[in-house]
C-alpha atoms as a PDB file:
ATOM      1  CA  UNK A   1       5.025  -2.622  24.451  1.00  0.00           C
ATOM      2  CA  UNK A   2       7.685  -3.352  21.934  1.00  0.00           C
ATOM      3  CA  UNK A   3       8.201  -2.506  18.847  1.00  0.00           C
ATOM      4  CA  UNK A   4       8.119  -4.321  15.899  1.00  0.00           C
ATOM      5  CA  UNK A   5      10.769  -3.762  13.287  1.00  0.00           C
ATOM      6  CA  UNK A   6      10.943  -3.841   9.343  1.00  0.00           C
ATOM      7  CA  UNK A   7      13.115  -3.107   6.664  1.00  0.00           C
ATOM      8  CA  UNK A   8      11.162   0.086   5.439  1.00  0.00           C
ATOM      9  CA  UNK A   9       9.715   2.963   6.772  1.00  0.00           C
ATOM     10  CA  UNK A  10       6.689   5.426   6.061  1.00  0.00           C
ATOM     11  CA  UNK A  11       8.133   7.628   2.862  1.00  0.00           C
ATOM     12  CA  UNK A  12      10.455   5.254   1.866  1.00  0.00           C
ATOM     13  CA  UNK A  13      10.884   4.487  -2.182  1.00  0.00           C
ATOM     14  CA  UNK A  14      10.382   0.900  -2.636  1.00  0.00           C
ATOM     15  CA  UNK A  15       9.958  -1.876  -5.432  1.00  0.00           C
ATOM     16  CA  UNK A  16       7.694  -4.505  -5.958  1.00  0.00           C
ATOM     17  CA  UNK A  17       9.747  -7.951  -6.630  1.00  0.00           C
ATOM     18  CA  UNK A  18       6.851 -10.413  -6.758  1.00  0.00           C
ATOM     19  CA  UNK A  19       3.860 -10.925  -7.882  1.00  0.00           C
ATOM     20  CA  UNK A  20       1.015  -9.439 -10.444  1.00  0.00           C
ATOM     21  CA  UNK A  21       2.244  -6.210  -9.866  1.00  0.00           C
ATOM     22  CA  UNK A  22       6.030  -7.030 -10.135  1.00  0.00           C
ATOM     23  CA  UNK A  23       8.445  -4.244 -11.494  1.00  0.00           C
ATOM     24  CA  UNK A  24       6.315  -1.199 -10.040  1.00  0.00           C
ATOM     25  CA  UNK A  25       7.764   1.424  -8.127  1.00  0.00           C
ATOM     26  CA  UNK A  26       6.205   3.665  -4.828  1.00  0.00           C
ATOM     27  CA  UNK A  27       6.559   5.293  -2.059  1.00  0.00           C
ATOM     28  CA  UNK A  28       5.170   3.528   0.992  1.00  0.00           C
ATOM     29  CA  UNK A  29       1.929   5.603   2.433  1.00  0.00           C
ATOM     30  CA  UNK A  30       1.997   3.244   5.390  1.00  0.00           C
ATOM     31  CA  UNK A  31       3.530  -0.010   7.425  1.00  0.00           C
ATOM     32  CA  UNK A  32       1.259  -2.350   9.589  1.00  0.00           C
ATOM     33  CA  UNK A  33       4.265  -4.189  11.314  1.00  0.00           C
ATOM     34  CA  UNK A  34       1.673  -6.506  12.672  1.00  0.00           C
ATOM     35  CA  UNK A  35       0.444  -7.612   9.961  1.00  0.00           C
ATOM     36  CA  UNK A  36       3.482  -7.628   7.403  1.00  0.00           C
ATOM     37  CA  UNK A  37       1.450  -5.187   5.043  1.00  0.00           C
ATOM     38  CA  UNK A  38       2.732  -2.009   3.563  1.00  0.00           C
ATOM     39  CA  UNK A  39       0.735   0.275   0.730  1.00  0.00           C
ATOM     40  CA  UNK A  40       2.470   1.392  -1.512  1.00  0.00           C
ATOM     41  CA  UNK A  41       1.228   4.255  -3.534  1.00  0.00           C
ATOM     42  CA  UNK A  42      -0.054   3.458  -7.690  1.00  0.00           C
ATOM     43  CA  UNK A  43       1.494  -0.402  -7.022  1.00  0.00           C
ATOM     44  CA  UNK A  44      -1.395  -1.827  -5.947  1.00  0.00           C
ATOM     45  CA  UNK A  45      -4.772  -0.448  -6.732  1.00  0.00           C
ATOM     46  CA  UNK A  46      -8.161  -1.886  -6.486  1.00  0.00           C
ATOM     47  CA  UNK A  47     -11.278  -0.283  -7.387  1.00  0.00           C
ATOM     48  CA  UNK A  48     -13.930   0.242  -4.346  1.00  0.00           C
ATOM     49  CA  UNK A  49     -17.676   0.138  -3.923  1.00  0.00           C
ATOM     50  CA  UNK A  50     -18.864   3.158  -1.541  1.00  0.00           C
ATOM     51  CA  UNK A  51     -22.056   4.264  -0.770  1.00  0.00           C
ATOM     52  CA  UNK A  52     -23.203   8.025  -1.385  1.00  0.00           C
ATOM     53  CA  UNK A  53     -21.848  10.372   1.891  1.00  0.00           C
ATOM     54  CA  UNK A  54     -21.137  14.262   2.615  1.00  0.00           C
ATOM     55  CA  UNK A  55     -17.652  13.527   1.874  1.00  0.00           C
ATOM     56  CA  UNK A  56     -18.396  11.725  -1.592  1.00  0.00           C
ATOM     57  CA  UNK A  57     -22.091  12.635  -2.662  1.00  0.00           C
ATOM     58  CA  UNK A  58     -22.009  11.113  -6.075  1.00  0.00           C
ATOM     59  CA  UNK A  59     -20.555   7.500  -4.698  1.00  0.00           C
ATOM     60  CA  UNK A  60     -19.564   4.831  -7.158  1.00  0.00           C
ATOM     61  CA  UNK A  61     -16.286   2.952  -7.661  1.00  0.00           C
ATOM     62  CA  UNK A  62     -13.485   4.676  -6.449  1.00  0.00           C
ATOM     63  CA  UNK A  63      -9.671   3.933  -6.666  1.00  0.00           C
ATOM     64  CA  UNK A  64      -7.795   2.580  -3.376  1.00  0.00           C
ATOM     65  CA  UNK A  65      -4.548   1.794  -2.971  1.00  0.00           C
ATOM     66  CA  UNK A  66      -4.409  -1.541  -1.323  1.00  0.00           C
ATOM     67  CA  UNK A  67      -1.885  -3.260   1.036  1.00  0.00           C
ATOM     68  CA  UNK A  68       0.994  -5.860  -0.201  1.00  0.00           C
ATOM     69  CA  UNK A  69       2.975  -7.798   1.919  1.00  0.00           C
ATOM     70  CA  UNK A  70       6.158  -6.949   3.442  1.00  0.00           C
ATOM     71  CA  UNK A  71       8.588  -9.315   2.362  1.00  0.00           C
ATOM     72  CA  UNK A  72       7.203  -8.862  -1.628  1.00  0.00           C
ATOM     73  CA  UNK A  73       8.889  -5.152  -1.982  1.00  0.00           C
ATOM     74  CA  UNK A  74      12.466  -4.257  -1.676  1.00  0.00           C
ATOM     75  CA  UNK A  75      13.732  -0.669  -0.375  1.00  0.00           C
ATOM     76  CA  UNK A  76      15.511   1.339  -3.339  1.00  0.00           C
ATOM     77  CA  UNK A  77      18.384   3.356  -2.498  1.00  0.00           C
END
């Protein structure tokens, strides 16, 4: 099993340099090597449908942080 390797890391302070959300600044919650993804947190966010659960009783949209693709942020510092 080998590891796959990118140019940031979980924690990292990164940039967005393309795309809709171009100019925004994060840190990155988490890297899917795999799939080239990172999310970064507040530089993406979508809003989510979820059903009513013990965890979230009143359900609704909620907020999520959604994945961008590896190449499309740059590591600051």
């Amino acid at each position: 099993m080998s590891k796959i390797k990118t140019h940031v890391n979980k924690g990292d302070t990164v940039k967005v340099i393309t795309g809709n959300n171009k100019g925004k600044e994060g840190t990155v919650l988490s890297v899917n090597a795999k799939k080239g993804t990172v999310i970064v947190g507040g530089a993406r966010t979508v809003t989510k449908a979820t059903r009513k659960s013990e965890q979230n009783p009143d359900g609704g949209l909620l907020p999520q942080d959604a994945p961008i693709h590896i190449s499309n942020v740059k590591k600051l510092g």
